[in-house]
Protein backbone atom coordinates (compact mmCIF):
# COMPACT_ATOMS: atom_id res chain seq x y z
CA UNK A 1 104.11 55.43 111.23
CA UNK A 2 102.92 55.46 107.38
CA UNK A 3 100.81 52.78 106.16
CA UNK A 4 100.39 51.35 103.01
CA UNK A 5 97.80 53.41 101.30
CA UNK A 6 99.23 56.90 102.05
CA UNK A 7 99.50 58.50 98.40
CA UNK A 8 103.33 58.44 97.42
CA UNK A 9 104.86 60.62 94.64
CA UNK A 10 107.18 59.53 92.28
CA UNK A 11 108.64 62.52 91.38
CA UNK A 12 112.21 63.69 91.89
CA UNK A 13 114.94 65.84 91.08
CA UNK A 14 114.59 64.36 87.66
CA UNK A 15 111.65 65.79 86.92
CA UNK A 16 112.42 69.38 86.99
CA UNK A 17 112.58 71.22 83.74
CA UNK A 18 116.15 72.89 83.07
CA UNK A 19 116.69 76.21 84.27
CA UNK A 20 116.27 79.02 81.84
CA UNK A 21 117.59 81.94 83.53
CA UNK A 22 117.53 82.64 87.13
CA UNK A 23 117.50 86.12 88.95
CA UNK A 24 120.49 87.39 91.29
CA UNK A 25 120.69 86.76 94.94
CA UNK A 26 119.34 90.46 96.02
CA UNK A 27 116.22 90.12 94.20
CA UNK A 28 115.48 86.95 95.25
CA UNK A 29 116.35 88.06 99.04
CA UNK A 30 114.18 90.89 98.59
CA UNK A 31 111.25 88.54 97.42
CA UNK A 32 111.13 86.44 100.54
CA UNK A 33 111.73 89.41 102.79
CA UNK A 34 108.32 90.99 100.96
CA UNK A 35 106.41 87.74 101.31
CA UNK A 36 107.10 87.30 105.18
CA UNK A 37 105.86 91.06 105.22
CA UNK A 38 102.47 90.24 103.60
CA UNK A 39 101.91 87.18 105.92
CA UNK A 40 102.71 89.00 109.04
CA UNK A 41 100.24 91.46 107.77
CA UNK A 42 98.00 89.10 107.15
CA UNK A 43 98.06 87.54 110.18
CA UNK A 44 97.28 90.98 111.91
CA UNK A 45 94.33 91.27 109.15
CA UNK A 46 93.45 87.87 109.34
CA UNK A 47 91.51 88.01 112.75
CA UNK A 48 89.64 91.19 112.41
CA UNK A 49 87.90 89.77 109.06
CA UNK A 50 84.83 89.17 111.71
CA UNK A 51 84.36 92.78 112.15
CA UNK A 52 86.06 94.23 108.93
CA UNK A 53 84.18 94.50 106.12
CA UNK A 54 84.59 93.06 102.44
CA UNK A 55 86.00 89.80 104.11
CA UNK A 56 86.84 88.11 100.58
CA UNK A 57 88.03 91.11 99.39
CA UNK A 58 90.84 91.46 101.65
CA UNK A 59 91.62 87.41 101.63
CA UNK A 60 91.76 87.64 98.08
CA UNK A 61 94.18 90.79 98.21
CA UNK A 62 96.33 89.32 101.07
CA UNK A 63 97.52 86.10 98.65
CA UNK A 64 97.69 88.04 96.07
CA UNK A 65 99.70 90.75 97.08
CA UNK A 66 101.65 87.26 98.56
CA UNK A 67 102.05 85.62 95.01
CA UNK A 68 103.36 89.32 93.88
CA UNK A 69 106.20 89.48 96.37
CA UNK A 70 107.35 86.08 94.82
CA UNK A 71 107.73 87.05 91.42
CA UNK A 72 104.55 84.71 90.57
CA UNK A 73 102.02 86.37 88.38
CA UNK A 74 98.50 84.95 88.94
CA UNK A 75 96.00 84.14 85.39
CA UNK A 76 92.93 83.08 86.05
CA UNK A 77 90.69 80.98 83.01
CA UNK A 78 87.04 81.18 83.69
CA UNK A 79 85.07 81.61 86.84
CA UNK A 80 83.65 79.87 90.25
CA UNK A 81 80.93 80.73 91.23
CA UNK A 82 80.49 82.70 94.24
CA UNK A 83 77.03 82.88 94.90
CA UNK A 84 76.55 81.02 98.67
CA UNK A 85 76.20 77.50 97.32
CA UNK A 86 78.54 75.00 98.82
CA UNK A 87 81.05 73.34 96.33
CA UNK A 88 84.01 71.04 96.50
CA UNK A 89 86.87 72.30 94.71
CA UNK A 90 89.14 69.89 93.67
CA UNK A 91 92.35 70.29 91.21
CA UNK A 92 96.17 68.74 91.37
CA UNK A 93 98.81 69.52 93.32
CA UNK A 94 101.99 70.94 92.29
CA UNK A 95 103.44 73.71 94.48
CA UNK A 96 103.02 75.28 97.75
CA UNK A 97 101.74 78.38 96.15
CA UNK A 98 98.82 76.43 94.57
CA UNK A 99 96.86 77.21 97.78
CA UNK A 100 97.90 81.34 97.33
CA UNK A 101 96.52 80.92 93.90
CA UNK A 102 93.26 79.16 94.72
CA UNK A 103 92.75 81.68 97.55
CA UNK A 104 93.75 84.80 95.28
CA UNK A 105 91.22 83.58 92.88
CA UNK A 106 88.38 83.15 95.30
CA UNK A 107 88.46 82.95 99.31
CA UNK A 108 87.62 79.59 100.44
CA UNK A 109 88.32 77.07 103.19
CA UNK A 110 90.57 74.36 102.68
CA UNK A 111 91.98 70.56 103.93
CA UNK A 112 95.71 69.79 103.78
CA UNK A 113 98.01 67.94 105.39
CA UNK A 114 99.01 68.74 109.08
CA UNK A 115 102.45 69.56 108.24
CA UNK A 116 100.92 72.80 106.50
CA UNK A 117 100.50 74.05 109.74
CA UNK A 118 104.02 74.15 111.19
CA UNK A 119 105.28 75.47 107.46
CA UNK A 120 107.29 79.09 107.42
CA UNK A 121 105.26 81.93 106.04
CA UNK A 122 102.24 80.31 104.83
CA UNK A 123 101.85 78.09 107.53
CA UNK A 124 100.07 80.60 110.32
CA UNK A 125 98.31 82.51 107.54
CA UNK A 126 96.59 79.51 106.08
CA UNK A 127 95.93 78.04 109.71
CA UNK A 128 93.87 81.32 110.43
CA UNK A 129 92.13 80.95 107.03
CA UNK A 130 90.21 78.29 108.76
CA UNK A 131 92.43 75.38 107.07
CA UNK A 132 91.17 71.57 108.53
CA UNK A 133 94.35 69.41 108.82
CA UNK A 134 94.64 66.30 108.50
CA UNK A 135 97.36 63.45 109.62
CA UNK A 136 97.48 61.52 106.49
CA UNK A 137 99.24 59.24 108.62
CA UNK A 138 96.64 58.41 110.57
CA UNK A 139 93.54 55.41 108.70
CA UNK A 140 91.37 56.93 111.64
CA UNK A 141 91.24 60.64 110.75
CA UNK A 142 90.19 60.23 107.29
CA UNK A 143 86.04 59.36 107.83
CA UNK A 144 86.52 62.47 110.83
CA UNK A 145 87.68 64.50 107.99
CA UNK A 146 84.74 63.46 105.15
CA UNK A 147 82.45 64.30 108.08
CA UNK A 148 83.61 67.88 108.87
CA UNK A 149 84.20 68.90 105.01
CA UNK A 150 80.63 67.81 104.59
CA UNK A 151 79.46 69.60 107.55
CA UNK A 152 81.58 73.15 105.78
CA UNK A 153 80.48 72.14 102.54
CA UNK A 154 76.05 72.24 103.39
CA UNK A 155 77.01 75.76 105.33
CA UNK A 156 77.65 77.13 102.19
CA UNK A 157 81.60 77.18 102.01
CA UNK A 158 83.65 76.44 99.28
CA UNK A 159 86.06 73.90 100.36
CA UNK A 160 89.56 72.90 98.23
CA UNK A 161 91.07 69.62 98.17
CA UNK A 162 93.60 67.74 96.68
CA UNK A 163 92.37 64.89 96.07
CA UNK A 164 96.15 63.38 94.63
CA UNK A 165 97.04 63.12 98.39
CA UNK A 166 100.33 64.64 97.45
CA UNK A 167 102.04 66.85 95.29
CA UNK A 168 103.18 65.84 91.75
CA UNK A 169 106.04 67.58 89.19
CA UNK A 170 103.18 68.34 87.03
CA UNK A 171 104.94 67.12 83.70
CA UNK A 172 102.51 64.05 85.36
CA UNK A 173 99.88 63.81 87.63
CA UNK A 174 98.74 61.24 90.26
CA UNK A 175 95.60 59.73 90.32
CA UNK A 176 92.38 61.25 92.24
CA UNK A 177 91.75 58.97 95.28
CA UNK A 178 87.67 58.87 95.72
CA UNK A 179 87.67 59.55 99.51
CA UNK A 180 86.92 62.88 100.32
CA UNK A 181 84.69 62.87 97.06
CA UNK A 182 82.19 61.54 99.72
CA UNK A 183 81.78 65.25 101.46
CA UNK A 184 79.95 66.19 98.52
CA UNK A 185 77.69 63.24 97.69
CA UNK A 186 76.90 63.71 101.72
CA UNK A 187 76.58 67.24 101.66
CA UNK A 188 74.65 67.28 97.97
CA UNK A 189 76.93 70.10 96.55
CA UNK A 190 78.69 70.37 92.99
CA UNK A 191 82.48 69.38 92.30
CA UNK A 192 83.94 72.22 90.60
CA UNK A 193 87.47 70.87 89.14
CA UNK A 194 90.45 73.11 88.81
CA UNK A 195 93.46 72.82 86.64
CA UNK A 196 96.63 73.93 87.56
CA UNK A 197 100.36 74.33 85.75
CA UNK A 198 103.13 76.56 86.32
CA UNK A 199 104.60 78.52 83.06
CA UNK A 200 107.92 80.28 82.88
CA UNK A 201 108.22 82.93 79.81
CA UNK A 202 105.28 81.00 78.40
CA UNK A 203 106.54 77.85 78.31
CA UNK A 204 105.21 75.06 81.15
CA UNK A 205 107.62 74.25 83.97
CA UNK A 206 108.02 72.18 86.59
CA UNK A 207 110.83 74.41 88.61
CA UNK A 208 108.36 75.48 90.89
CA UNK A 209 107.11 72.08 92.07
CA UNK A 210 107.38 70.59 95.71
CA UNK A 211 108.69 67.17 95.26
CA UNK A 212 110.37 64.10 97.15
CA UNK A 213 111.77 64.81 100.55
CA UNK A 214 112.48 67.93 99.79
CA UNK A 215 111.80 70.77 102.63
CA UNK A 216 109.40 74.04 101.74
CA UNK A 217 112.51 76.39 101.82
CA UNK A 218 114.36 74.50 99.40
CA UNK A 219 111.50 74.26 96.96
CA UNK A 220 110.32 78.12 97.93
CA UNK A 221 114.11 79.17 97.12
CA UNK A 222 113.62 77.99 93.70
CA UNK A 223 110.41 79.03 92.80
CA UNK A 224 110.99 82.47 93.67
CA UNK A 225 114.55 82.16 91.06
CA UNK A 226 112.28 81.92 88.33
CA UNK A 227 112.11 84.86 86.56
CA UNK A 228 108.53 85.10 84.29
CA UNK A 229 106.87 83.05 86.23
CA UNK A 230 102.91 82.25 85.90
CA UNK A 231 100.52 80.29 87.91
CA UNK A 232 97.72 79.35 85.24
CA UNK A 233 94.49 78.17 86.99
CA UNK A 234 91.62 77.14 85.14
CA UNK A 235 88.48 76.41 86.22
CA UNK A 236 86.56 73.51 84.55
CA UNK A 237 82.50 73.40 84.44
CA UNK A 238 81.07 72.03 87.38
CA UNK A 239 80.12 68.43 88.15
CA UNK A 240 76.40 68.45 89.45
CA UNK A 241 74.66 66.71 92.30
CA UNK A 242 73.75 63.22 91.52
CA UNK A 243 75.34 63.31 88.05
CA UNK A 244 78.08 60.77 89.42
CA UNK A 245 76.68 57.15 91.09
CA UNK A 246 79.27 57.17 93.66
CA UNK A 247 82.55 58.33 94.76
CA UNK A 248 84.34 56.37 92.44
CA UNK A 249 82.91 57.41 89.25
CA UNK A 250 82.79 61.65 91.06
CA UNK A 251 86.31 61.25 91.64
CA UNK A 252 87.10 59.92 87.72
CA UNK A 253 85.46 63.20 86.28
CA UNK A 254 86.79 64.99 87.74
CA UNK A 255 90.49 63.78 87.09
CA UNK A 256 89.07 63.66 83.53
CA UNK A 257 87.78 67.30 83.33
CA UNK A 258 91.56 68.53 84.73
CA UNK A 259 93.24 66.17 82.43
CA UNK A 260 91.54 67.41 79.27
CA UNK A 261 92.16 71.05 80.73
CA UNK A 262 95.92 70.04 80.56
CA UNK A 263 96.09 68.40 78.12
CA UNK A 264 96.96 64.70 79.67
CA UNK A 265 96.67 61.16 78.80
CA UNK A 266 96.09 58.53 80.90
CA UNK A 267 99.03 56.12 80.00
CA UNK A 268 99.91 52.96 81.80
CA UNK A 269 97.48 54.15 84.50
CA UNK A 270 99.45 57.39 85.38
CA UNK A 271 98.07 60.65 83.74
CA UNK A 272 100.84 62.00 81.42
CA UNK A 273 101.59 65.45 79.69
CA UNK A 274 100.78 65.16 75.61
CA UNK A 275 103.98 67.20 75.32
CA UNK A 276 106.27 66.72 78.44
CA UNK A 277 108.10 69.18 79.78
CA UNK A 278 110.28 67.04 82.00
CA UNK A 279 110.33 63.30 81.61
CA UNK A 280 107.02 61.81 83.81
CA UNK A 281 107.97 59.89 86.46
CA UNK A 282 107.33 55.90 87.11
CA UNK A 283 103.84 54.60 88.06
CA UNK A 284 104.16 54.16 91.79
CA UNK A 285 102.83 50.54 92.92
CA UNK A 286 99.40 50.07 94.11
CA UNK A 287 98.66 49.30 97.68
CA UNK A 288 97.50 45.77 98.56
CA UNK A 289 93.52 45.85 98.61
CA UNK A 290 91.53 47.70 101.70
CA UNK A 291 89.93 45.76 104.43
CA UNK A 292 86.61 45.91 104.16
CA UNK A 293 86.03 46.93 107.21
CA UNK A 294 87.79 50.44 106.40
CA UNK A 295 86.64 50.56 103.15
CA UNK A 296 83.34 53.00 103.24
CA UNK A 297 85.94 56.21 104.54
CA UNK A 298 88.84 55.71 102.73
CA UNK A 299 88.08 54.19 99.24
């Protein structure tokens, strides 16, 4: 059963930018076939990375090789760092292939939601990457969760979050909930924001975007009829140790840093595209206030 401060998206069918062009039904077949190809390999890869060497290296090829197969052409804007230093990566969350992007740019462990796990094709392959699920359904699991992303983040691992809670069309964004911004203050690494949009012959869109009830094959059958399409990631400067006072204030850079990256405004308390694609959706009610009580894990 849900409860009243699980994030909730807006967005719907009305969001989605008009299709310009779509490619025919073989080619889009023949995309799909290719990607379940690279994820069975990748599962066969995935557990010899202990013994094989240039772990990363092959990671990084697998989702690439992954975003190829569905027409999406990876661009990358400036750099993480990769030099053993724990980090929190945190951007917003438009697609199921933002996770193939993040993971084609750089190898790192990640938390999503649980239903990740059961998802077609990049379900198993991100389960072996080491994912940590979590029931968003579920108050309890959330402090468990803070706990064992600090834990990954003082071993040295870069960990990715959303910290939206949920995907958005990404003509608007949702806000970032300060939660899991606590694994870092705990674990005394960096935030390193991340900015991501979807562009289709140069132009953003939101076609490739998971929203409402929607299930993954609907929304994977029309990403991969895009033709020209481009997932844009780019990587803000990082947010040091002790730079924010708490959670709340981590959390608000960091929504700011990807917001100037995109070029958003923060109007009527919903972060907005300058120059909307697709009409932003309604600001979605706030939740009645926290109990106390609950407040420390979930705030």
């Amino acid at each position: 059963m849900s409860h009243p401060w699980m994030p909730v998206s807006p967005c719907g069918d009305g969001c989605l930018t008009p299709e310009e062009g779509r490619i025919g039904t073989a080619r889009r077949a023949l995309r799909l076939t290719g990607a379940v190809l690279v994820v069975v390999a990748g599962l066969v890869l995935v557990p010899l990375l202990a013994v094989l060497p240039g772990r990363d290296r092959i990671v990084r090829g697998v989702f690439r090789c992954l975003l190829a197969t569905l027409g999406i052409r990876l661009l990358v804007r400036g750099e993480l760092d990769g030099s053993g230093r724990g980090a929190l990566v945190v951007s917003n969350h438009i697609s199921f292939a933002d996770i193939m992007g993040l993971n084609a740019m750089r190898p790192m462990r990640a938390l999503a939601k649980r239903e990740i796990a059961s998802w077609p094709v990049l379900g198993p392959l991100v389960s072996r990457a080491g994912t940590v699920f979590l029931d968003r359904e579920r108050l309890s699991a959330l402090p468990w969760a803070v706990a064992e992303l600090a834990t990954t983040l003082r071993s040295g691992s870069l960990v990715t979050v959303n910290p939206e809670g949920t995907t958005w069309c990404g003509a608007a964004s949702g806000r970032f909930h300060p939660a899991l911004f606590q694994a870092a203050i705990d674990a005394g690494v960096p935030v390193r924001p991340v900015a991501v949009r979807y562009l289709a012959g140069g132009r953003e869109t939101t076609r490739p975007a998971f929203i409402g009830p929607e299930s993954l094959v609907a929304s994977l059958r029309r990403a991969v009829a895009v033709p020209d399409l481009t997932l844009e990631l780019t990587v803000c400067p990082e947010i040091a140790p002790g730079r924010a006072a708490d959670r709340r204030e981590l959390a608000a850079l960091a929504e700011a840093a990807v917001a100037s990256a995109l070029g958003t405004v923060t109007v009527a308390g919903t972060p907005a595209r300058v120059r909307d694609s697709a009409p932003a959706p309604a600001e979605q009610p706030r939740p009645p206030s926290l109990p106390r009580h609950l407040e420390p894990g979930l705030s």
